[in-house]
PDB file of N, CA and C in Angstrom:
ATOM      1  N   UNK A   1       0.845  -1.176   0.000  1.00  0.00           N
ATOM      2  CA  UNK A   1       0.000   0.000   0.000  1.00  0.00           C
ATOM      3  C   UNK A   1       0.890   1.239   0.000  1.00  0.00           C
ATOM      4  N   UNK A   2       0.507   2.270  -0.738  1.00  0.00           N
ATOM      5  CA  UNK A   2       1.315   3.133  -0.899  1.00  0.00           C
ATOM      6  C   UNK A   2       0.930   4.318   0.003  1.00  0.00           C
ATOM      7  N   UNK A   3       1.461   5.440   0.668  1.00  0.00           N
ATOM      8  CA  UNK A   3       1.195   6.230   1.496  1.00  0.00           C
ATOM      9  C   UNK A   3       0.008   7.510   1.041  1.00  0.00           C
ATOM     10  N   UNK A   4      -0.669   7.906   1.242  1.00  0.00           N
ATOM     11  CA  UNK A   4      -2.386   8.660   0.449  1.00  0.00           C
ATOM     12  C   UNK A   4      -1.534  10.005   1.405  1.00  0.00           C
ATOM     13  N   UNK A   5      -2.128  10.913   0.546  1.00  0.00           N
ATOM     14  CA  UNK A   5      -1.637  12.224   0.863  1.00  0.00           C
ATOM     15  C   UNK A   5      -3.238  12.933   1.539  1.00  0.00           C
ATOM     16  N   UNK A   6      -3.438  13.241   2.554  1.00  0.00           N
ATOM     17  CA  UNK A   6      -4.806  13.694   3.068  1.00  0.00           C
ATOM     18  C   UNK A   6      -4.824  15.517   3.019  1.00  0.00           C
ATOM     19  N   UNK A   7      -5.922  16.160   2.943  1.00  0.00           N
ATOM     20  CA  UNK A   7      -6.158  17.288   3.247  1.00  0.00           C
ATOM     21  C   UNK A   7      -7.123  17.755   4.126  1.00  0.00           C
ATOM     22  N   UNK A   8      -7.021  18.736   4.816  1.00  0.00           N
ATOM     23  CA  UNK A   8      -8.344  19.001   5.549  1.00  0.00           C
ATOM     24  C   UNK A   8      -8.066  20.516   5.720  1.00  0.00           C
ATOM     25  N   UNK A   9      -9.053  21.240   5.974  1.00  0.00           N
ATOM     26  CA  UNK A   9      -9.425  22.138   6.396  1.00  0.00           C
ATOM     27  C   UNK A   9      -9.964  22.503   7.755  1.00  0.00           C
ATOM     28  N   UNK A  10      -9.139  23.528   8.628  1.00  0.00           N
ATOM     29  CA  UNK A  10      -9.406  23.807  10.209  1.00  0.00           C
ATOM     30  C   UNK A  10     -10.230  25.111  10.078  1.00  0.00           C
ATOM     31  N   UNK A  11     -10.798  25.283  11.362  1.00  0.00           N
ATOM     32  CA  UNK A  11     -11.142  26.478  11.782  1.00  0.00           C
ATOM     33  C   UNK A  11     -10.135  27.625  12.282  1.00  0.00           C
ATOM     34  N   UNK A  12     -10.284  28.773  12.237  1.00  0.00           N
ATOM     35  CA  UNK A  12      -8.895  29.330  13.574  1.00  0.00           C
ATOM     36  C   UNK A  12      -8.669  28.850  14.830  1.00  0.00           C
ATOM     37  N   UNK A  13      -9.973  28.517  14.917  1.00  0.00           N
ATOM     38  CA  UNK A  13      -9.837  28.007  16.916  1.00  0.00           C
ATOM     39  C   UNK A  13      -9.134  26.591  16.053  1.00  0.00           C
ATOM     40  N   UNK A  14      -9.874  25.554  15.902  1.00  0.00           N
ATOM     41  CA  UNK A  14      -9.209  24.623  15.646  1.00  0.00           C
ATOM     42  C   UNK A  14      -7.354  24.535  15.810  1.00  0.00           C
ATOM     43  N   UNK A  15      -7.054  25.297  14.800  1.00  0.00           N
ATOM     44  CA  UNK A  15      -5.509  25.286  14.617  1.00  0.00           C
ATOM     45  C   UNK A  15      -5.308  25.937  15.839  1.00  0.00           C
ATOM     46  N   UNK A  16      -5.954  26.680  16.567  1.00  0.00           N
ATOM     47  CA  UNK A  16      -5.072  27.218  17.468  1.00  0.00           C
ATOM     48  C   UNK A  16      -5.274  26.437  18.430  1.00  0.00           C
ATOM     49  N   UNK A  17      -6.062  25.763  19.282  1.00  0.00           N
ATOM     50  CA  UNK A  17      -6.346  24.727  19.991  1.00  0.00           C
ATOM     51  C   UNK A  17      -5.645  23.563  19.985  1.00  0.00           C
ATOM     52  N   UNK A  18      -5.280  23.126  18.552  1.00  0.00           N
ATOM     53  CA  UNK A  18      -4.362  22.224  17.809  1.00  0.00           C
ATOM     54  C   UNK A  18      -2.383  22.500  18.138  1.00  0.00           C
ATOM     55  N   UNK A  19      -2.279  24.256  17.696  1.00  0.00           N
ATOM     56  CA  UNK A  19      -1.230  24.621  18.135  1.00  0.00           C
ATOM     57  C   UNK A  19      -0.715  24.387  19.546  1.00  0.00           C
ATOM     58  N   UNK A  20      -2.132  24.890  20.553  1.00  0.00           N
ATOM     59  CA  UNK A  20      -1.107  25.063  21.819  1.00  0.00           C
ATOM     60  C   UNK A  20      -1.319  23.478  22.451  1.00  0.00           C
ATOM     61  N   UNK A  21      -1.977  22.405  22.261  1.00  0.00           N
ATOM     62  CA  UNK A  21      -1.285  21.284  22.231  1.00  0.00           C
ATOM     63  C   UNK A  21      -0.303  20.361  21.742  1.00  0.00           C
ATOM     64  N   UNK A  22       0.037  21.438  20.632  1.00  0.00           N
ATOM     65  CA  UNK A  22       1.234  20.632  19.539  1.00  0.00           C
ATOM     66  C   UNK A  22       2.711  20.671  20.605  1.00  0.00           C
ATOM     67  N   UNK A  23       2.267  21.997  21.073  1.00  0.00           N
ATOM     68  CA  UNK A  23       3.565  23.088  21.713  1.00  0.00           C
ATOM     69  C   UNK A  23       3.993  22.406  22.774  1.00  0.00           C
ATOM     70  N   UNK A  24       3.064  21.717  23.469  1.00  0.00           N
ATOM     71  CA  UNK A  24       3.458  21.157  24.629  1.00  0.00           C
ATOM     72  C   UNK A  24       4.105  19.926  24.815  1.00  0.00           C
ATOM     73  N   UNK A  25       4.203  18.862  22.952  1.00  0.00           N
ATOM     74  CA  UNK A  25       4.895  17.806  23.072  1.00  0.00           C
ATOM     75  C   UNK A  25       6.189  18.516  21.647  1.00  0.00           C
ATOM     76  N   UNK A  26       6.123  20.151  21.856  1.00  0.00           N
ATOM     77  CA  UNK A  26       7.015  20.347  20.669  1.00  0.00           C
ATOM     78  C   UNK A  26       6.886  20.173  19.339  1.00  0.00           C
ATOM     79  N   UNK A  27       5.907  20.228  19.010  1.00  0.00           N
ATOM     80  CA  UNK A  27       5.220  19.900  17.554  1.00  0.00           C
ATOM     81  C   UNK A  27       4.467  21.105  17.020  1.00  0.00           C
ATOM     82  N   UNK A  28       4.691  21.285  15.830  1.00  0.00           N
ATOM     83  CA  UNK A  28       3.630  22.250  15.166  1.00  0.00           C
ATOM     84  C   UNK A  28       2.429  21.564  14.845  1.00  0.00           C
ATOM     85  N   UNK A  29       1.520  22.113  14.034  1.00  0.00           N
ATOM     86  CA  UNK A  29       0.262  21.737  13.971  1.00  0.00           C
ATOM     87  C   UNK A  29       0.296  20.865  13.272  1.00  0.00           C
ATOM     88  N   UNK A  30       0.570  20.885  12.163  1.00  0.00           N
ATOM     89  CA  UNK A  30       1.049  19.435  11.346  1.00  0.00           C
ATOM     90  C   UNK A  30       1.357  17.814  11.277  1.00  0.00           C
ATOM     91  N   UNK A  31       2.468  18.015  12.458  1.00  0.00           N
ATOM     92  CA  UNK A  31       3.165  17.281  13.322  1.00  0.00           C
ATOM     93  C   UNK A  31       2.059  16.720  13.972  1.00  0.00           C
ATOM     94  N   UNK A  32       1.586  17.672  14.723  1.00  0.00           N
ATOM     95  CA  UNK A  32       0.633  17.289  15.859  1.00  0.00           C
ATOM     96  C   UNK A  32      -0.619  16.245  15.227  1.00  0.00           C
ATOM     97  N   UNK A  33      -1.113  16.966  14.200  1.00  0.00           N
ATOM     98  CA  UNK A  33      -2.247  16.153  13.765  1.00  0.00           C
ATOM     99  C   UNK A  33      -1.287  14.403  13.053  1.00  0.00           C
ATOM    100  N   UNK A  34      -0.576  14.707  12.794  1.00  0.00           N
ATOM    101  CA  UNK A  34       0.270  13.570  12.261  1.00  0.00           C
ATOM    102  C   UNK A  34       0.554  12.334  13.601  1.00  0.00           C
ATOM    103  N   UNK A  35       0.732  13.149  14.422  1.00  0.00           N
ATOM    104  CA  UNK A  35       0.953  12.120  15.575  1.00  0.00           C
ATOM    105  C   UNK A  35      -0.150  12.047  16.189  1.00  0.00           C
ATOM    106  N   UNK A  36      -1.567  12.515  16.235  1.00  0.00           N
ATOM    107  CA  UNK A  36      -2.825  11.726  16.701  1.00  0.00           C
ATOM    108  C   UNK A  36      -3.432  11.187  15.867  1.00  0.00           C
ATOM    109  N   UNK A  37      -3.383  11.110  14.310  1.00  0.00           N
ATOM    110  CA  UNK A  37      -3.223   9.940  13.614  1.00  0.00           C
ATOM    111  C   UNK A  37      -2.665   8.616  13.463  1.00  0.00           C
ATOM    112  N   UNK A  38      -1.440   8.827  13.558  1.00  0.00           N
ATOM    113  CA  UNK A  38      -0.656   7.535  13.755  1.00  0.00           C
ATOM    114  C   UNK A  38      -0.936   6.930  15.162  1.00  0.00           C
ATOM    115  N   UNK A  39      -1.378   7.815  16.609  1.00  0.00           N
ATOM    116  CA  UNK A  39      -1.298   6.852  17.681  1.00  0.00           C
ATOM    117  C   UNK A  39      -2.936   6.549  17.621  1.00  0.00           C
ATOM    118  N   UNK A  40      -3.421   6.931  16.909  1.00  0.00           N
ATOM    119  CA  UNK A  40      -5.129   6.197  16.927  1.00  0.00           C
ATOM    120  C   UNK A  40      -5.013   4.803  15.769  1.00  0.00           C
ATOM    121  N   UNK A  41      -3.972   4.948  14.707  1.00  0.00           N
ATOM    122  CA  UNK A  41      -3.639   4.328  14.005  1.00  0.00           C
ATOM    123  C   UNK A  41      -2.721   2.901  15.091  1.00  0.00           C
ATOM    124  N   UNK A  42      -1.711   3.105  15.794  1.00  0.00           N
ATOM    125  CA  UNK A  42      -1.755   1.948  16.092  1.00  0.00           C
ATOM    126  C   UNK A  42      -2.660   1.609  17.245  1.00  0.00           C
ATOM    127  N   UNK A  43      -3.186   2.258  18.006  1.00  0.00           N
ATOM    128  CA  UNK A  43      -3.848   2.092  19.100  1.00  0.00           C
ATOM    129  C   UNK A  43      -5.367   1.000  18.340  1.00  0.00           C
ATOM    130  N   UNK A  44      -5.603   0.837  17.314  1.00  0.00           N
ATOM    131  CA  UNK A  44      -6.413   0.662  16.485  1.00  0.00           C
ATOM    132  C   UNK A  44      -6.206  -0.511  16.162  1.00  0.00           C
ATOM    133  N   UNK A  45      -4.922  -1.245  15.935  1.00  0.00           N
ATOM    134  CA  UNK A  45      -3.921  -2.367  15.283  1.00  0.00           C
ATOM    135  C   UNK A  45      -3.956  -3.047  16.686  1.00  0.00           C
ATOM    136  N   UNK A  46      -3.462  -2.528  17.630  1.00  0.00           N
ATOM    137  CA  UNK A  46      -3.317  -3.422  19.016  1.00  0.00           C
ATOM    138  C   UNK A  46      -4.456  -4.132  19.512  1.00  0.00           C
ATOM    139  N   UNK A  47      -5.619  -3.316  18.943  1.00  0.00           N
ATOM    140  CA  UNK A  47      -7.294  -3.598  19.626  1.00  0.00           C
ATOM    141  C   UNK A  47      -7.440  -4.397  18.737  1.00  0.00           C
ATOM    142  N   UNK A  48      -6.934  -4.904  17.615  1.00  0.00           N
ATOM    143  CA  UNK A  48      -7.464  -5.930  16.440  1.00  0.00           C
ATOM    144  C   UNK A  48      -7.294  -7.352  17.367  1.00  0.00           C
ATOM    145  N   UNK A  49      -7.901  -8.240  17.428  1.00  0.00           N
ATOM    146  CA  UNK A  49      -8.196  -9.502  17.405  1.00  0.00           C
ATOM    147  C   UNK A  49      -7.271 -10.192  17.216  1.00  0.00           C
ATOM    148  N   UNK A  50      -6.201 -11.181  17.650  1.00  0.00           N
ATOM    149  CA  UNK A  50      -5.462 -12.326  17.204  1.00  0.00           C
ATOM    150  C   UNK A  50      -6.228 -13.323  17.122  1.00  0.00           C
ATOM    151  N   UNK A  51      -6.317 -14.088  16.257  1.00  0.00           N
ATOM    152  CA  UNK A  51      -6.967 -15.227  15.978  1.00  0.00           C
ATOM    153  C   UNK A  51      -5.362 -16.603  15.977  1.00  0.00           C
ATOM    154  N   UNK A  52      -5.538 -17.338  16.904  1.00  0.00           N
ATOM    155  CA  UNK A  52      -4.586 -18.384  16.844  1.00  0.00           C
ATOM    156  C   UNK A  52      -5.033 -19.547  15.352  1.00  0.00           C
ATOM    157  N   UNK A  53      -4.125 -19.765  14.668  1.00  0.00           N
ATOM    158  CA  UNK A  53      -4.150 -20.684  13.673  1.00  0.00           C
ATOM    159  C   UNK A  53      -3.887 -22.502  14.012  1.00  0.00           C
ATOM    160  N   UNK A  54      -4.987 -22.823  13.360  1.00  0.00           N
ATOM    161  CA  UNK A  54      -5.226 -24.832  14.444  1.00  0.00           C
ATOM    162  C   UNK A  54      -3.707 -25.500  13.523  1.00  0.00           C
ATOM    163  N   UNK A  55      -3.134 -26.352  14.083  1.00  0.00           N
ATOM    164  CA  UNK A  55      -2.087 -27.188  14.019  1.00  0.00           C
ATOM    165  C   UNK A  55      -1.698 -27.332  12.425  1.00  0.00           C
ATOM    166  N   UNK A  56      -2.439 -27.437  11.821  1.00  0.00           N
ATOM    167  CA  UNK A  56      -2.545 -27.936  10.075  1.00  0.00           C
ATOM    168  C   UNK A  56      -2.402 -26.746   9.569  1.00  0.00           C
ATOM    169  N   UNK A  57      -3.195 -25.424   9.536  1.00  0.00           N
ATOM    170  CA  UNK A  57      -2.866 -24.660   9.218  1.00  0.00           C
ATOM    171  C   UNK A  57      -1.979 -23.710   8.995  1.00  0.00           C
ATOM    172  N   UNK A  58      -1.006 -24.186  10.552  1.00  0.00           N
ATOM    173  CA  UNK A  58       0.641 -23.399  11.051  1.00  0.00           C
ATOM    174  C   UNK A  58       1.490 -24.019  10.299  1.00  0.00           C
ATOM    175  N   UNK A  59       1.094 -25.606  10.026  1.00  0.00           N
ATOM    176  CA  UNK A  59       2.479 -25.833   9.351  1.00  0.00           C
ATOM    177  C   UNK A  59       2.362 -25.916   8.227  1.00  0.00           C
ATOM    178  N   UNK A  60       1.131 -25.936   7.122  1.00  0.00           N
ATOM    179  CA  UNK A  60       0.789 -25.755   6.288  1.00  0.00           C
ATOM    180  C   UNK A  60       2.007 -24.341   5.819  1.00  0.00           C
ATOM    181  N   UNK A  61       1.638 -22.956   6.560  1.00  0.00           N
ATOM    182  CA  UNK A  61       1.989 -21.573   6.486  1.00  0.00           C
ATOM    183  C   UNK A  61       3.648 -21.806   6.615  1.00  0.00           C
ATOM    184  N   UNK A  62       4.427 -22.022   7.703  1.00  0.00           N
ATOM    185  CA  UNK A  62       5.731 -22.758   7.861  1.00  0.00           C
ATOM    186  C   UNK A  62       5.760 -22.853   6.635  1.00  0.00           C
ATOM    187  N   UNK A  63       5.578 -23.785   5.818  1.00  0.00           N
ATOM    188  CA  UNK A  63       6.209 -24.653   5.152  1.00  0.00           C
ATOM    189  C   UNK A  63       6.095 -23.708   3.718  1.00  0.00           C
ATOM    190  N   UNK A  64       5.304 -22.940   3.274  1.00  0.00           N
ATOM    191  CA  UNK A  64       4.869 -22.119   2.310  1.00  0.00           C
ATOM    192  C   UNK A  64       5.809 -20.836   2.693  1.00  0.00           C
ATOM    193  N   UNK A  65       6.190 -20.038   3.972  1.00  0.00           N
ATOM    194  CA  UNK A  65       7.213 -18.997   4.275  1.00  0.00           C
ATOM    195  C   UNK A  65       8.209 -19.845   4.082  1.00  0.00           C
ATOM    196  N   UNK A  66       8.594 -20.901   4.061  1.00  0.00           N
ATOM    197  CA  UNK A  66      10.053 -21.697   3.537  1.00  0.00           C
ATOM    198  C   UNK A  66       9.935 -21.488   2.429  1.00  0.00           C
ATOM    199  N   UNK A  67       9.341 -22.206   1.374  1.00  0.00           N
ATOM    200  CA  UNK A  67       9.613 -22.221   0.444  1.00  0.00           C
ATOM    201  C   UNK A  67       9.393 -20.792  -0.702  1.00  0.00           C
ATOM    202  N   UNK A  68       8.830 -19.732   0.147  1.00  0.00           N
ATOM    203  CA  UNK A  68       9.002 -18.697  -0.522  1.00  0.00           C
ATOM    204  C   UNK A  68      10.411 -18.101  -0.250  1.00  0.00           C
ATOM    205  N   UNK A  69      11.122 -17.937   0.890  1.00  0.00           N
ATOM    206  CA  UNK A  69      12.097 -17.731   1.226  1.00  0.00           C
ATOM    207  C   UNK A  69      13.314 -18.188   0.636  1.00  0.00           C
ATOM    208  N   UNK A  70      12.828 -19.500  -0.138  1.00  0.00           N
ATOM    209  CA  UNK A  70      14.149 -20.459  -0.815  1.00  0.00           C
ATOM    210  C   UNK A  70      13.865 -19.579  -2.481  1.00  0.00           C
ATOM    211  N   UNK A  71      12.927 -18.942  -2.496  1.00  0.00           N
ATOM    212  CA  UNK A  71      12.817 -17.951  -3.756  1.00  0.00           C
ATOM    213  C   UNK A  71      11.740 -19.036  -4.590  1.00  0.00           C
ATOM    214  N   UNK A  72      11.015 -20.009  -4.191  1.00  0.00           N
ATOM    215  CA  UNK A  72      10.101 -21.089  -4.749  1.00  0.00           C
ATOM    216  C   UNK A  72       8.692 -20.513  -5.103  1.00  0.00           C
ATOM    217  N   UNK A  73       8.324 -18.922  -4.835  1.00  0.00           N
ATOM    218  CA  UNK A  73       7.279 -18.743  -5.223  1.00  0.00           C
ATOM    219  C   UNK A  73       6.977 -17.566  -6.683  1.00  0.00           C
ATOM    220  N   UNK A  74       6.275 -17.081  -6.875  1.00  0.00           N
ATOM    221  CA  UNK A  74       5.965 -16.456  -8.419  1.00  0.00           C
ATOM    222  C   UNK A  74       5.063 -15.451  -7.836  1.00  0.00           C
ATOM    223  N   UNK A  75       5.453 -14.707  -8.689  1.00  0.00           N
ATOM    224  CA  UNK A  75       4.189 -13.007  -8.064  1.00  0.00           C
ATOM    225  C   UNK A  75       3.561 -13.297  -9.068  1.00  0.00           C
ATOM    226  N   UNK A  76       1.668 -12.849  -8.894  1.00  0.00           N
ATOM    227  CA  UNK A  76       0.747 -13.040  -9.509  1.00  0.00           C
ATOM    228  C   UNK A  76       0.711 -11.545  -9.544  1.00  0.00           C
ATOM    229  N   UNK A  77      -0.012 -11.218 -10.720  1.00  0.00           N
ATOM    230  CA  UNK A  77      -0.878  -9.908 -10.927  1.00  0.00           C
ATOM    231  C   UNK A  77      -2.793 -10.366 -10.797  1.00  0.00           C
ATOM    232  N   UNK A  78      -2.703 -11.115 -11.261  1.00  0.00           N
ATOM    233  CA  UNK A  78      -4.088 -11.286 -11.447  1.00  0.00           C
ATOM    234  C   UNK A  78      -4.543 -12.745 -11.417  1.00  0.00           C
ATOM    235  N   UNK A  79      -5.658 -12.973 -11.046  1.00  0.00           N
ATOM    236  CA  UNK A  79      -6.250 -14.741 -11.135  1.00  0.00           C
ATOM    237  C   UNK A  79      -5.947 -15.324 -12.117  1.00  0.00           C
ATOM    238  N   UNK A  80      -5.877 -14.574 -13.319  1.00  0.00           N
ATOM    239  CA  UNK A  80      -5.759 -15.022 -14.501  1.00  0.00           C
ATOM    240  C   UNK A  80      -4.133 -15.564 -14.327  1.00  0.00           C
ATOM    241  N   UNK A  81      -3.106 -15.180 -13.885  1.00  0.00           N
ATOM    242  CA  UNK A  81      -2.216 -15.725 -13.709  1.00  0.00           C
ATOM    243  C   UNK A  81      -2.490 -17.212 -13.678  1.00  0.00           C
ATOM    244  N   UNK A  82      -3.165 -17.985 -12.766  1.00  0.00           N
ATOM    245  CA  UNK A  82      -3.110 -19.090 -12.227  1.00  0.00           C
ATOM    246  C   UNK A  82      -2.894 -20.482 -13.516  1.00  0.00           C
ATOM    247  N   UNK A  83      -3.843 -19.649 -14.643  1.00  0.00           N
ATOM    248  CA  UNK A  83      -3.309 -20.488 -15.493  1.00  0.00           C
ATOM    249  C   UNK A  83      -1.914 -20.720 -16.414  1.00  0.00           C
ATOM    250  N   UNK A  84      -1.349 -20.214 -16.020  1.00  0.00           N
ATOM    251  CA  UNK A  84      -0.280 -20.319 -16.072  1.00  0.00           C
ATOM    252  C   UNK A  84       1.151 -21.552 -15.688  1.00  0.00           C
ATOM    253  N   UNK A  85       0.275 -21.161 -14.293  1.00  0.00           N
ATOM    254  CA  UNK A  85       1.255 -22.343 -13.431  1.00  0.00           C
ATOM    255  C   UNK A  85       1.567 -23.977 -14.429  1.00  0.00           C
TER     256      UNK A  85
END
């Protein structure tokens, strides 16, 4: 995934409300909104769910990260690839 460039538009209070909390961890407004993005962003990732994988399935995966690792696998673009194989 490639990084999306966002825009938004503040109020004055906004930015300034924005400012004098930026100020207090040393950040401009920018910054600031950048870093309560990213910590809602991972705070967001941590709250996700682990799902444990049953016995067959782990080594199934094992054995498929081996053999991609030994360089044994092929990048697909599309389903249509498959006929290929």
């Amino acid at each position: 995934m490639q990084a999306q460039k966002v825009q938004i538009t503040l109020t004055p209070q906004e930015v300034s409300a924005l400012s004098f909390k930026g100020k207090t961890l040393g950040y401009n407004v920018t910054k600031y909104i950048k870093y309560i993005i990213t910590k809602e962003a991972f705070d967001t990732i941590e709250d996700f769910p682990e799902i444990a994988m049953g016995p067959i399935l782990e080594e199934k995966t094992i054995k498929a990260v081996e053999e991609h690792n030994k360089g044994n696998s092929k990048k697909m673009n599309s389903l249509d690839d498959l006929d290929s194989l």
